[in-house]
PDB file of N, CA and C in Angstrom:
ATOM      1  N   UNK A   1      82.632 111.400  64.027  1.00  0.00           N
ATOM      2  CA  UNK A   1      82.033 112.006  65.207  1.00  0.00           C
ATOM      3  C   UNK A   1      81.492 113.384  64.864  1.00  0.00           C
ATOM      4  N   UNK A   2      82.131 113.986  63.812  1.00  0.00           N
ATOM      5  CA  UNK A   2      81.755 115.401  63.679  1.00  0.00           C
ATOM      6  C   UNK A   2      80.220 115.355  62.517  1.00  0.00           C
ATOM      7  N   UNK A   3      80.007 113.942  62.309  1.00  0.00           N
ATOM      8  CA  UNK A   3      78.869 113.660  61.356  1.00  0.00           C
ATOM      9  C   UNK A   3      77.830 113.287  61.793  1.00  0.00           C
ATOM     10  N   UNK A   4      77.972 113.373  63.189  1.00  0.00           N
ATOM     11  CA  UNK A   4      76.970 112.607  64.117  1.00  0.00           C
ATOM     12  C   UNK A   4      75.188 112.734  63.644  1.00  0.00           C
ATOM     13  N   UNK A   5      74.817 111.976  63.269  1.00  0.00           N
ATOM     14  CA  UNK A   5      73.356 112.163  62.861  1.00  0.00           C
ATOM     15  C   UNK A   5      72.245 112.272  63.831  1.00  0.00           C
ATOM     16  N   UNK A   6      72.328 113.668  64.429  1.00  0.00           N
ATOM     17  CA  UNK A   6      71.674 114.165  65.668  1.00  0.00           C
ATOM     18  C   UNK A   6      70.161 113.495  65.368  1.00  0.00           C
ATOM     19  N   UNK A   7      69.419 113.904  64.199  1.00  0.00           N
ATOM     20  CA  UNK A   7      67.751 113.377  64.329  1.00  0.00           C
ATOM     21  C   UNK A   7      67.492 112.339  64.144  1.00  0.00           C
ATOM     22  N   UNK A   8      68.842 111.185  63.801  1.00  0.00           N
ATOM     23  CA  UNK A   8      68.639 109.934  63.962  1.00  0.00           C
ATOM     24  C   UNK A   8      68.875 109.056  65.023  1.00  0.00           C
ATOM     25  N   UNK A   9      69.862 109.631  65.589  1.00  0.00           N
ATOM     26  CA  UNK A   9      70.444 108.726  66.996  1.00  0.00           C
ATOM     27  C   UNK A   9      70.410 109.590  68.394  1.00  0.00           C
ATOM     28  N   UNK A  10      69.846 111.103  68.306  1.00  0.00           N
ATOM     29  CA  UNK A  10      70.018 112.048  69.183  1.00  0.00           C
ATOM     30  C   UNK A  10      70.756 112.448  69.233  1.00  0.00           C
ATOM     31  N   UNK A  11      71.245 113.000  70.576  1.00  0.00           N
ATOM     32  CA  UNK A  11      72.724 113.901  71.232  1.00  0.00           C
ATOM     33  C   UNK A  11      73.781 113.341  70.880  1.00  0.00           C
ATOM     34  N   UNK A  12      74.840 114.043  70.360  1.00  0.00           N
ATOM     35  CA  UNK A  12      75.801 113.188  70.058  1.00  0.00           C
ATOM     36  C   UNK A  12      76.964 113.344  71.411  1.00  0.00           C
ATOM     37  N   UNK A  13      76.931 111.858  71.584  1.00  0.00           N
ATOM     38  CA  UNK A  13      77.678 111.665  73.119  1.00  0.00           C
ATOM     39  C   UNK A  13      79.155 110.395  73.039  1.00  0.00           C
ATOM     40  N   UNK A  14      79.978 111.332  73.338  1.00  0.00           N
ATOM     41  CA  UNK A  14      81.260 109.873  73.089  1.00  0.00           C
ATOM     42  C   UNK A  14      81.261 108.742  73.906  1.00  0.00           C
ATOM     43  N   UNK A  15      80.163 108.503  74.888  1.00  0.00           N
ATOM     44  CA  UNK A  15      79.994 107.236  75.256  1.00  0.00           C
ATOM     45  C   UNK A  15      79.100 106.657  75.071  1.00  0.00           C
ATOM     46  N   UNK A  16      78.315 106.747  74.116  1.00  0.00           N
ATOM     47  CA  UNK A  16      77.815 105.791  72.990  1.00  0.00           C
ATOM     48  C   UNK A  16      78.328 105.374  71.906  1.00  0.00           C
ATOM     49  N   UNK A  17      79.512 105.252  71.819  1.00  0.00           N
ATOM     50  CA  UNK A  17      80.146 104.801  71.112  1.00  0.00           C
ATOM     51  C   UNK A  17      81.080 104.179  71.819  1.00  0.00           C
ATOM     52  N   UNK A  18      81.356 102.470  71.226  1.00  0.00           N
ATOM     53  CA  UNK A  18      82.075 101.483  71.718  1.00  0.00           C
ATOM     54  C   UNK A  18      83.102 101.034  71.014  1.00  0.00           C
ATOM     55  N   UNK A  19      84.047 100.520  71.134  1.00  0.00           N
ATOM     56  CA  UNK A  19      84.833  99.458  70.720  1.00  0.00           C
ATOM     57  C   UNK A  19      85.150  98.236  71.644  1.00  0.00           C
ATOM     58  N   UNK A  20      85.205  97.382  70.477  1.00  0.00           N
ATOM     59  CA  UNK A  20      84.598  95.916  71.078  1.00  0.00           C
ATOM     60  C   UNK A  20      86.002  95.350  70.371  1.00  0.00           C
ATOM     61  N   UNK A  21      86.964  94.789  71.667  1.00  0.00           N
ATOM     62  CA  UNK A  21      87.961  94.014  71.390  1.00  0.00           C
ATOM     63  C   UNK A  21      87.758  92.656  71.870  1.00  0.00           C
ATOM     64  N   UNK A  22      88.746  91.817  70.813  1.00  0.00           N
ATOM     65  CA  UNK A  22      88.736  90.519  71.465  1.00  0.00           C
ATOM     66  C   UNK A  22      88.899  89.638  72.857  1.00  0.00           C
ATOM     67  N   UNK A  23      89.767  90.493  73.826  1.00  0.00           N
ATOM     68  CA  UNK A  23      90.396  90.511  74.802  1.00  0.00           C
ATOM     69  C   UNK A  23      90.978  91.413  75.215  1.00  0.00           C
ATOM     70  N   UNK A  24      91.381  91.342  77.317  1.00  0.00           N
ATOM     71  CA  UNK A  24      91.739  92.546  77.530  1.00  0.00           C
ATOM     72  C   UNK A  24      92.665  93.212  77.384  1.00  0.00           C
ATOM     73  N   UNK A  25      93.917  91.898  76.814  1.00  0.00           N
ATOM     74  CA  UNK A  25      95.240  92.749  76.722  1.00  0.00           C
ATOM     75  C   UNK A  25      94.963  93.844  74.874  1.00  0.00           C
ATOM     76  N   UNK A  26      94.399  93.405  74.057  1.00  0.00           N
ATOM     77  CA  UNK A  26      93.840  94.017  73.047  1.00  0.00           C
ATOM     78  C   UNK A  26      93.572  95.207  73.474  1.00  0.00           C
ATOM     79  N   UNK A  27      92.335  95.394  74.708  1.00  0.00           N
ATOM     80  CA  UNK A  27      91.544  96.599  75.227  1.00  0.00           C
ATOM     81  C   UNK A  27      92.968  97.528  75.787  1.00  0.00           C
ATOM     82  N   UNK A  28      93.821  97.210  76.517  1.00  0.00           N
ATOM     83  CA  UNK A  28      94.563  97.776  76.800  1.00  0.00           C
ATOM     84  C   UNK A  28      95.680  98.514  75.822  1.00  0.00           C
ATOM     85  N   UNK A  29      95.880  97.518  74.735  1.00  0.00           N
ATOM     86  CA  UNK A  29      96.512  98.483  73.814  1.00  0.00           C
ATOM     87  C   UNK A  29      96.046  99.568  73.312  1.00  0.00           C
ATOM     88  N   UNK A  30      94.516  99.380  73.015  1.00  0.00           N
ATOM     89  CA  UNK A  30      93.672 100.543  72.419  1.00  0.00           C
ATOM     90  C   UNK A  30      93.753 101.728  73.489  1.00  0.00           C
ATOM     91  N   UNK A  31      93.022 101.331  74.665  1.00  0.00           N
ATOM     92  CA  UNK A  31      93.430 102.405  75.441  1.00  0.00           C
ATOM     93  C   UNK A  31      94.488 103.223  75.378  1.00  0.00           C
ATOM     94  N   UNK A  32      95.596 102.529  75.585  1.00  0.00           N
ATOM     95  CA  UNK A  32      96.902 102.952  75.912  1.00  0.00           C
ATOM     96  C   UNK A  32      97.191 103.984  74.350  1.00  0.00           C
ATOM     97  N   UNK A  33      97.045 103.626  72.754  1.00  0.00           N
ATOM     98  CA  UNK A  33      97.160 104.560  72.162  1.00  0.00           C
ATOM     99  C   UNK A  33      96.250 105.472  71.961  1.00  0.00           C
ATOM    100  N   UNK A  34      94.934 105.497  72.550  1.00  0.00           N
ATOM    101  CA  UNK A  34      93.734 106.390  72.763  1.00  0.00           C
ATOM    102  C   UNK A  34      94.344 107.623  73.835  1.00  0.00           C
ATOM    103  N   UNK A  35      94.832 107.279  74.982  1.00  0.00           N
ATOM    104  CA  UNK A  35      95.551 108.148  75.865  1.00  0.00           C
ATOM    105  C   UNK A  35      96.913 108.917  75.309  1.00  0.00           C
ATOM    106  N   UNK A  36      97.542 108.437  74.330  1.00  0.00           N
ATOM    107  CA  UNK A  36      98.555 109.094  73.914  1.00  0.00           C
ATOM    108  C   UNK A  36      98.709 110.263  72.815  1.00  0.00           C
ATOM    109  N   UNK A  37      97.207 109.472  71.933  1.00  0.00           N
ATOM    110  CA  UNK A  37      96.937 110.301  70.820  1.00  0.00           C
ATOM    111  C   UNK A  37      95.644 111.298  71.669  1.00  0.00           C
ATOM    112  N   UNK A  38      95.215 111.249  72.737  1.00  0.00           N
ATOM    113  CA  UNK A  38      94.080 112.388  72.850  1.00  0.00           C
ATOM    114  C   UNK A  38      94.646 113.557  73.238  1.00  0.00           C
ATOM    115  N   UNK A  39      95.997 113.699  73.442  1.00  0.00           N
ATOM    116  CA  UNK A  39      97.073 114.582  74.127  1.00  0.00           C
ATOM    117  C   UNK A  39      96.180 116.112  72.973  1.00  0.00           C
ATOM    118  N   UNK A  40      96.459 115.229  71.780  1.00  0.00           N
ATOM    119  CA  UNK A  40      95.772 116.625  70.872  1.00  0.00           C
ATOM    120  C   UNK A  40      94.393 116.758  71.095  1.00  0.00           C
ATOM    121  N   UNK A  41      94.338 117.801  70.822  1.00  0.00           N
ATOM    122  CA  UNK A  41      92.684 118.464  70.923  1.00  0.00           C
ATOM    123  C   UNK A  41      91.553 117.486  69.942  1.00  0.00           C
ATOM    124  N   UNK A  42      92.327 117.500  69.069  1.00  0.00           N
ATOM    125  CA  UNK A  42      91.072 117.075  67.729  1.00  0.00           C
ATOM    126  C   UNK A  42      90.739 115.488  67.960  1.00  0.00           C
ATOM    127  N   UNK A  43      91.997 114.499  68.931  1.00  0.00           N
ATOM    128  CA  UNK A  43      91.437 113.212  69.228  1.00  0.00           C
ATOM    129  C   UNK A  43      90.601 113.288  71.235  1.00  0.00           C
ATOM    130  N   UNK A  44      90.654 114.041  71.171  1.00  0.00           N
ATOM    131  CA  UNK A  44      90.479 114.514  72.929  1.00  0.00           C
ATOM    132  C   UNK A  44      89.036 113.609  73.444  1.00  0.00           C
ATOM    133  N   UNK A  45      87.680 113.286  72.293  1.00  0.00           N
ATOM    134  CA  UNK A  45      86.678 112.807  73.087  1.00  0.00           C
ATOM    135  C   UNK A  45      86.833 111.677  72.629  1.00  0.00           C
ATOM    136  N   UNK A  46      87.921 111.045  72.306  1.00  0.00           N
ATOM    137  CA  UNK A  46      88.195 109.518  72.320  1.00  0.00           C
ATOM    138  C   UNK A  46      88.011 109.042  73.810  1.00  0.00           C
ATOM    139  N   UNK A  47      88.899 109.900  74.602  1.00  0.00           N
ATOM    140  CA  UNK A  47      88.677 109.106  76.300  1.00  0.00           C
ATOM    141  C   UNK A  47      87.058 109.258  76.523  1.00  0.00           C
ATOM    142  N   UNK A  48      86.605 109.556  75.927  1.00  0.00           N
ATOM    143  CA  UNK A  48      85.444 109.042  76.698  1.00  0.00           C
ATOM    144  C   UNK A  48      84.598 108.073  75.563  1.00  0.00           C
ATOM    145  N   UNK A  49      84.970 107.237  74.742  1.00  0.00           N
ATOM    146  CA  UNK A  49      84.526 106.299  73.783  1.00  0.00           C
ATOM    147  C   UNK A  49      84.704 105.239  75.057  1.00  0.00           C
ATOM    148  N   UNK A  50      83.577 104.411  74.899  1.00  0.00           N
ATOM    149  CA  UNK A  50      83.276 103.117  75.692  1.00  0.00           C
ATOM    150  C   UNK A  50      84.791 101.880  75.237  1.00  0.00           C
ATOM    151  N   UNK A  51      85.661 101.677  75.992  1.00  0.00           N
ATOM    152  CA  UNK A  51      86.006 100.082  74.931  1.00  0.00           C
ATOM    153  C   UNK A  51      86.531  98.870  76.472  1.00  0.00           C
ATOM    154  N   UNK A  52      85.555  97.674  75.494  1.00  0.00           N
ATOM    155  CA  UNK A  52      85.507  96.621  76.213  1.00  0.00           C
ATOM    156  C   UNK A  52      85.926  95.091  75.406  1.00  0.00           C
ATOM    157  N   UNK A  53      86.103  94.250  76.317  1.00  0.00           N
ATOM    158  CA  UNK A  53      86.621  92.812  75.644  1.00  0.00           C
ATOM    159  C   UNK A  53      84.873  92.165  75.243  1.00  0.00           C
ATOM    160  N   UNK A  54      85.263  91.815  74.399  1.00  0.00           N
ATOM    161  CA  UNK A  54      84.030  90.717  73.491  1.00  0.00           C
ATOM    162  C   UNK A  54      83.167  89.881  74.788  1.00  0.00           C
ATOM    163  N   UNK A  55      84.135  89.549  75.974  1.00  0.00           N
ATOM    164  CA  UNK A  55      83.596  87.967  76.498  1.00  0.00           C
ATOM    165  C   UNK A  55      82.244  89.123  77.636  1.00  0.00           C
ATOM    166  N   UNK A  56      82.659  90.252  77.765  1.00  0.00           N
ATOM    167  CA  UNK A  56      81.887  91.329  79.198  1.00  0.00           C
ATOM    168  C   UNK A  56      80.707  92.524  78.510  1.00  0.00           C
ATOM    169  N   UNK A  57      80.595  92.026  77.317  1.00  0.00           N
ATOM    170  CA  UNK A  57      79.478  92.859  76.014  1.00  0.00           C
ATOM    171  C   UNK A  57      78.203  93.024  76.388  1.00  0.00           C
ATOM    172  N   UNK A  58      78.084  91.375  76.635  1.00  0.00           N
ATOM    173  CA  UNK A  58      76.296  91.133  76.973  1.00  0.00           C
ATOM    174  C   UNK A  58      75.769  92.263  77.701  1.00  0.00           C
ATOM    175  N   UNK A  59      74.338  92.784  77.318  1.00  0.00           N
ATOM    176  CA  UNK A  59      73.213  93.694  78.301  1.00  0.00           C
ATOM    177  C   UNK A  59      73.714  94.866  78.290  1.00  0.00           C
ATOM    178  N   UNK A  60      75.038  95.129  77.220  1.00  0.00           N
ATOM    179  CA  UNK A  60      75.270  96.351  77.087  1.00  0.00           C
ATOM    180  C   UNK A  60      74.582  96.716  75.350  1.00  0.00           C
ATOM    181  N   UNK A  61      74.013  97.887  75.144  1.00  0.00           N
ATOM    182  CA  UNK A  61      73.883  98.394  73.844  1.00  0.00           C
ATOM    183  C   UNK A  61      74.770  99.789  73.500  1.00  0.00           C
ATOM    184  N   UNK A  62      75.017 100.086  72.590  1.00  0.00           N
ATOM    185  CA  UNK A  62      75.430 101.299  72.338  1.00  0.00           C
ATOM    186  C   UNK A  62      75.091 102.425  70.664  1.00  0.00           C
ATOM    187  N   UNK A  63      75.602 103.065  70.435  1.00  0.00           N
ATOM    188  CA  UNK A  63      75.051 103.815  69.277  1.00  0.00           C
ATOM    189  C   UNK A  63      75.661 103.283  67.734  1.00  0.00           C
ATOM    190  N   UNK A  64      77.175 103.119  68.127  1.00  0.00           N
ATOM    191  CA  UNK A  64      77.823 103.158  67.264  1.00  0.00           C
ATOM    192  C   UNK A  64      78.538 102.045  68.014  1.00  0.00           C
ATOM    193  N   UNK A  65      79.080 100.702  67.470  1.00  0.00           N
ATOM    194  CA  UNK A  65      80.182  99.857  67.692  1.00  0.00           C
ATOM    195  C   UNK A  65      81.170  99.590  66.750  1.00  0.00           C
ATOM    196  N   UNK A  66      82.621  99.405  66.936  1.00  0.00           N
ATOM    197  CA  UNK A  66      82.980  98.946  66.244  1.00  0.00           C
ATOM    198  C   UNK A  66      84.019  98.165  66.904  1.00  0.00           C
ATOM    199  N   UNK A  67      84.261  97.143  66.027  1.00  0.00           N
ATOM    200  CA  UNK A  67      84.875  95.582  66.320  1.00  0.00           C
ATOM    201  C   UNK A  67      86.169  95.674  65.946  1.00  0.00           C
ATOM    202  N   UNK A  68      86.666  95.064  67.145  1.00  0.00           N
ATOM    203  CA  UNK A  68      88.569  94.604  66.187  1.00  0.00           C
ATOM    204  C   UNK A  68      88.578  93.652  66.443  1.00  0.00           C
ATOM    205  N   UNK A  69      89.353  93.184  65.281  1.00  0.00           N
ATOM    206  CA  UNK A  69      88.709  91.918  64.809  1.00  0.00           C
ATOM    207  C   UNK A  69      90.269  90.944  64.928  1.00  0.00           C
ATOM    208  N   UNK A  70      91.406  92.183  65.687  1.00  0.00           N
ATOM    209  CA  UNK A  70      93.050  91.426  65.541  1.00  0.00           C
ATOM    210  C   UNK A  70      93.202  90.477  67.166  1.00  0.00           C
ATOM    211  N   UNK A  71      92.912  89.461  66.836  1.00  0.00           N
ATOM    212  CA  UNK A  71      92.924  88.827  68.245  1.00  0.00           C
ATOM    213  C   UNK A  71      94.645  87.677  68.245  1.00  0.00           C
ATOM    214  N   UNK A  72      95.134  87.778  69.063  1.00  0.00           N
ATOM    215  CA  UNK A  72      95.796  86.320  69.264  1.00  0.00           C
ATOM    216  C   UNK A  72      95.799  85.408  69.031  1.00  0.00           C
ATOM    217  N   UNK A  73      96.848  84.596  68.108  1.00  0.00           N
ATOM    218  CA  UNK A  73      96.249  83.641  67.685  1.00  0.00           C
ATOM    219  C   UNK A  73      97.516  82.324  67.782  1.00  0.00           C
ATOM    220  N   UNK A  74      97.427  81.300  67.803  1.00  0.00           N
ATOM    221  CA  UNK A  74      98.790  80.343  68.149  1.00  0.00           C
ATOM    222  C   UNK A  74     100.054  80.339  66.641  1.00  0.00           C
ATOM    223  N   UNK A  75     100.758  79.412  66.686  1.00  0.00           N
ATOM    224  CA  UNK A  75     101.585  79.450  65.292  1.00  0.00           C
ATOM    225  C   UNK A  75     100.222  78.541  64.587  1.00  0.00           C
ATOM    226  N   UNK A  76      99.594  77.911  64.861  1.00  0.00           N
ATOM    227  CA  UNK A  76      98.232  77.283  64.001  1.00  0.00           C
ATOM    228  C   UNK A  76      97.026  77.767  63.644  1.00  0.00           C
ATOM    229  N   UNK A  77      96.959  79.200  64.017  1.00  0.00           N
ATOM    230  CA  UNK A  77      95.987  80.163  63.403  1.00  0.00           C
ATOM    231  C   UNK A  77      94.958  79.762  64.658  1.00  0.00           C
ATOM    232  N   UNK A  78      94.964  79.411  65.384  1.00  0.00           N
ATOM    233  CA  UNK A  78      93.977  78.724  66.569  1.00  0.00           C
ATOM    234  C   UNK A  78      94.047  80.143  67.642  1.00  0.00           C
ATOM    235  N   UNK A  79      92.388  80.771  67.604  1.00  0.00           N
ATOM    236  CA  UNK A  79      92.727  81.423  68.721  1.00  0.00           C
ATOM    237  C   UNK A  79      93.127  81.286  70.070  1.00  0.00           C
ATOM    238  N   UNK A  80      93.824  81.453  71.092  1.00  0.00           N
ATOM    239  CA  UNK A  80      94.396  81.091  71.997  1.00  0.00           C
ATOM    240  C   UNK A  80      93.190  81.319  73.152  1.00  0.00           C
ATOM    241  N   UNK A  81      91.590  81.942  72.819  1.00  0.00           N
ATOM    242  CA  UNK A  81      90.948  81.767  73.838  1.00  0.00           C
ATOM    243  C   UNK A  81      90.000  81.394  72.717  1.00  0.00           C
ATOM    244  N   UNK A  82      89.878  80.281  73.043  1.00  0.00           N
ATOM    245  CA  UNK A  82      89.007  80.047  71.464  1.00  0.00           C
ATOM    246  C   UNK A  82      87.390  80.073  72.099  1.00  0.00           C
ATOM    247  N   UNK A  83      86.597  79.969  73.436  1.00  0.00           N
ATOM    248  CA  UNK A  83      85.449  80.541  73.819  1.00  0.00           C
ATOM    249  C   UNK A  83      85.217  81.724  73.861  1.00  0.00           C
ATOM    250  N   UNK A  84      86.266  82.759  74.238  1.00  0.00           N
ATOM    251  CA  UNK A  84      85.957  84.160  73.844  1.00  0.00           C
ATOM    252  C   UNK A  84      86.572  84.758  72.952  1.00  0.00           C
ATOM    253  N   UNK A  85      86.885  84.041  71.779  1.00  0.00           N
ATOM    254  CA  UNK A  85      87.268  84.538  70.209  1.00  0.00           C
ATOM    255  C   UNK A  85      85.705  84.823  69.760  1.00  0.00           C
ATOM    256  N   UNK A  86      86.302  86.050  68.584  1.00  0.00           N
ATOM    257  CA  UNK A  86      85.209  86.314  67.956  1.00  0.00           C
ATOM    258  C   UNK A  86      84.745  85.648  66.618  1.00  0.00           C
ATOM    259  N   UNK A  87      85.223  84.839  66.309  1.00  0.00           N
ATOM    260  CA  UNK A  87      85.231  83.530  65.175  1.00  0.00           C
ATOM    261  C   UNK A  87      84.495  82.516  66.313  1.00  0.00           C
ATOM    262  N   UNK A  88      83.689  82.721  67.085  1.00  0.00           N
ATOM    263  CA  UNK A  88      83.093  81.816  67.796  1.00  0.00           C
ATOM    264  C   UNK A  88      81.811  82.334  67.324  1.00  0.00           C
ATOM    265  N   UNK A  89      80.876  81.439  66.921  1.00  0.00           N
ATOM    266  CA  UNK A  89      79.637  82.754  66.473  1.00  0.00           C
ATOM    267  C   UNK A  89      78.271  82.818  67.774  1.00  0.00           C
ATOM    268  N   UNK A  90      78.854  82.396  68.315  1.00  0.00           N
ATOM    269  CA  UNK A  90      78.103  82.340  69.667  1.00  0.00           C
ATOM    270  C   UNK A  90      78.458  83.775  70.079  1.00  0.00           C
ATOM    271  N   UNK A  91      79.530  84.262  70.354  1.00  0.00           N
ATOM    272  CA  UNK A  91      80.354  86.003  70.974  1.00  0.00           C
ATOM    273  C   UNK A  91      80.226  86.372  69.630  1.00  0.00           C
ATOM    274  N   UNK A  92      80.544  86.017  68.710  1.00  0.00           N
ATOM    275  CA  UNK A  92      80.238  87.154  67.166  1.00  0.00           C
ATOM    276  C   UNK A  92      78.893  87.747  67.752  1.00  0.00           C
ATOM    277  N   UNK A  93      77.726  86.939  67.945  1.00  0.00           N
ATOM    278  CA  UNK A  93      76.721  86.991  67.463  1.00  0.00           C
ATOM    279  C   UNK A  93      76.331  88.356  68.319  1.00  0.00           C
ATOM    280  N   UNK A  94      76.570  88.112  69.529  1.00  0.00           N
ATOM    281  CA  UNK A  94      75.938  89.139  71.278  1.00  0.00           C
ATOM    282  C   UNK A  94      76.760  90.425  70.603  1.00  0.00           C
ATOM    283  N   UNK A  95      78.350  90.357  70.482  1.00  0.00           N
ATOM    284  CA  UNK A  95      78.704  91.434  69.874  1.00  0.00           C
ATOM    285  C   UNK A  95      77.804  92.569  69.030  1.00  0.00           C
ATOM    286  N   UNK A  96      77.912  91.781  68.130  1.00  0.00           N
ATOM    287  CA  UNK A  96      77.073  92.307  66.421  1.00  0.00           C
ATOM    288  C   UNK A  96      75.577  92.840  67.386  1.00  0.00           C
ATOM    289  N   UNK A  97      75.128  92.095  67.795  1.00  0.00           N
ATOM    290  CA  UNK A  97      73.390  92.826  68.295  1.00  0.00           C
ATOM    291  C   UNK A  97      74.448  93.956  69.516  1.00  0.00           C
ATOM    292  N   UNK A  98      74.642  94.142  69.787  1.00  0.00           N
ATOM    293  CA  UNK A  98      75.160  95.343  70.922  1.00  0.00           C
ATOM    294  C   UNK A  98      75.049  96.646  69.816  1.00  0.00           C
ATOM    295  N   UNK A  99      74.842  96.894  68.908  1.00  0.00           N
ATOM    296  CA  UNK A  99      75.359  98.197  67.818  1.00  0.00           C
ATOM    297  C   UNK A  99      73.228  98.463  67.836  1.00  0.00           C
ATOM    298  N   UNK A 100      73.061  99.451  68.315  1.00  0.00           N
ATOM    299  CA  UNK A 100      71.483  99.637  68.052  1.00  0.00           C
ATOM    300  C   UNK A 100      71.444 100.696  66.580  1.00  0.00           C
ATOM    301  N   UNK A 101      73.089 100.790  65.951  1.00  0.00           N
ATOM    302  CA  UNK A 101      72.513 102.011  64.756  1.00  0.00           C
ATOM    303  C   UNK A 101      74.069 101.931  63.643  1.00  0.00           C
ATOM    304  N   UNK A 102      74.920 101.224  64.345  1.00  0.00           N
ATOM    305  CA  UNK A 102      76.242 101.201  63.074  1.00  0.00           C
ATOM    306  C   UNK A 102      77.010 100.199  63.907  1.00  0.00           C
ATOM    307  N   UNK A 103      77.460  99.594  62.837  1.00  0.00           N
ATOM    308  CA  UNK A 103      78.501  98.351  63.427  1.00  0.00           C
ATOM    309  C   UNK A 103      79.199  98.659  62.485  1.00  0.00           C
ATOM    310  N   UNK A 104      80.854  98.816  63.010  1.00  0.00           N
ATOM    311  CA  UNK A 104      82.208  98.378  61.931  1.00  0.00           C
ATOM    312  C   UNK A 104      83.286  97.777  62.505  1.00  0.00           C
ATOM    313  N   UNK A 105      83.365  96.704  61.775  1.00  0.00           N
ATOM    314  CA  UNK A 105      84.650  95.932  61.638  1.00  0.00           C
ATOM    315  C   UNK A 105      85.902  95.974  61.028  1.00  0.00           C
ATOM    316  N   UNK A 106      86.999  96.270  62.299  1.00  0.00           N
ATOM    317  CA  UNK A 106      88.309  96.759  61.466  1.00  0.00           C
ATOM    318  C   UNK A 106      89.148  95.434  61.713  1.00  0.00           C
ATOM    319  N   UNK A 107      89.827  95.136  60.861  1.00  0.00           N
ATOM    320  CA  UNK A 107      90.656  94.430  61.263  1.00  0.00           C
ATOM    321  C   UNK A 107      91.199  93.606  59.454  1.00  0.00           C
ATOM    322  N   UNK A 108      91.497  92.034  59.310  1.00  0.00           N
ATOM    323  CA  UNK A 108      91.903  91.692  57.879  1.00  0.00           C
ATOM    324  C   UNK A 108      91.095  90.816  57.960  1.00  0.00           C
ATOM    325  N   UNK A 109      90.143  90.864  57.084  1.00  0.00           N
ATOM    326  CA  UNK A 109      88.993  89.726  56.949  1.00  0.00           C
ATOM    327  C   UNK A 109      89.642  88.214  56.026  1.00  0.00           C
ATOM    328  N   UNK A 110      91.046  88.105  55.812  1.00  0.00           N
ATOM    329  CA  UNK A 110      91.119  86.793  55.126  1.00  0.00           C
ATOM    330  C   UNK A 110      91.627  86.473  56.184  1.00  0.00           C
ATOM    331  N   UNK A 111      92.681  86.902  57.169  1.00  0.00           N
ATOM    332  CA  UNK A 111      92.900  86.334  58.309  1.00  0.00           C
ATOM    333  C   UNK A 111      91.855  85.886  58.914  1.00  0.00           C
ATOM    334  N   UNK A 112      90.825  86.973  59.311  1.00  0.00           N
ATOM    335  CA  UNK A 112      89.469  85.508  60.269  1.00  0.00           C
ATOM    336  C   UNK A 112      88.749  84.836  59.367  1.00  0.00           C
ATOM    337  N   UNK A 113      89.436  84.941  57.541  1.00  0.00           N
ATOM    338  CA  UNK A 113      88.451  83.612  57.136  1.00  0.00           C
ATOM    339  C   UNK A 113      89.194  82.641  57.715  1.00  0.00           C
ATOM    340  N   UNK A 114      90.393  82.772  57.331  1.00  0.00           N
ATOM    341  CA  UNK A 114      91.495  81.442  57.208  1.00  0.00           C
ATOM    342  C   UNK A 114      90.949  80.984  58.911  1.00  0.00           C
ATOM    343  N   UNK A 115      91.000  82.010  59.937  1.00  0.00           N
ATOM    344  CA  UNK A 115      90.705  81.228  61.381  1.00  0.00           C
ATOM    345  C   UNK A 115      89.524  80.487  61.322  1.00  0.00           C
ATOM    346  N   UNK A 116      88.929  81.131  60.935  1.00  0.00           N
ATOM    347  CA  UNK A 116      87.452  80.314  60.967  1.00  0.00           C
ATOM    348  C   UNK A 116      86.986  79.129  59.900  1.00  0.00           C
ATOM    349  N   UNK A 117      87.798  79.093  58.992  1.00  0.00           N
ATOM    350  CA  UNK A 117      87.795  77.427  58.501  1.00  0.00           C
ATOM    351  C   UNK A 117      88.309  76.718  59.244  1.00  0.00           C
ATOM    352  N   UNK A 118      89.793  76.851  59.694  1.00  0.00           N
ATOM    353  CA  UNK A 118      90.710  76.215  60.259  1.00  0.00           C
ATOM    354  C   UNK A 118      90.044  75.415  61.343  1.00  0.00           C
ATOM    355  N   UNK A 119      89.188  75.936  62.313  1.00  0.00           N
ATOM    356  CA  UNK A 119      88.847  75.731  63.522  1.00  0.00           C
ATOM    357  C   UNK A 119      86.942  75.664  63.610  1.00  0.00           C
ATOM    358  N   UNK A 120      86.551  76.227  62.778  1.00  0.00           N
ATOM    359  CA  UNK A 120      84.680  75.502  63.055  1.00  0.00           C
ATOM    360  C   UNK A 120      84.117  75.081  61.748  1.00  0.00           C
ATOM    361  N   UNK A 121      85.166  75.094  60.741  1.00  0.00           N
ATOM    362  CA  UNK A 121      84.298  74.199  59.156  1.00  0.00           C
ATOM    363  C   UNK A 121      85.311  72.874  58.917  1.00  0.00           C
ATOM    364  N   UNK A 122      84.730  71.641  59.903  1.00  0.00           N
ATOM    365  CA  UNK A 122      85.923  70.666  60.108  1.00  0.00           C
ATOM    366  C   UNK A 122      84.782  69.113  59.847  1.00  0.00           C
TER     367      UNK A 122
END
């Protein structure tokens, strides 16, 4: 945030910047340690970072997105909302175009390989 590339993206504003969770109980955890850690000064314009569930994305754009990618999943690696999982590449896809200037994905990328064989290379 303190790198913000003013002549590339403009004003630098903490609600252009998103995080994009799988679901809402996800969104709520983030929140919930976003509110605990902004107590300090130096995380303070986190509360005003955009964050929403994957399935309510559409017709929104933003500057900066980034994805978590730790969703719920059964004892069979099966996401438990498997239309609004992001191993669906239908919601990957709306996600990923929502970023008009940086997209990052946090999360363990062999875990959503393993999901995503398991469940759409069959």
């Amino acid at each position: 945030y303190k790198n913000w590339p003013v002549v590339e993206w403009g004003k630098r504003k903490a609600d252009s910047i998103c995080v994009i969770t799988p679901n809402r109980s996800v969104e709520r955890m983030w929140r919930y340690l976003v509110d605990k850690e902004s107590q300090n000064s130096k995380f303070r314009f986190l509360n005003k970072v955009t964050s929403l569930p994957a399935y309510i994305i559409q017709g929104r754009e933003y500057r900066a997105t980034f994805i978590c990618t730790s969703e719920p999943v059964n004892s069979s690696f099966i996401p438990l909302e498997k239309t609004k999982s992001l191993c669906d590449p239908a919601v990957f896809n709306t996600v990923i175009t929502r970023a008009l200037s940086m997209i990052v994905a946090v999360g363990n990328p062999f875990r959503l390989l393993k999901i995503e064989n398991e469940n759409y290379v069959k």
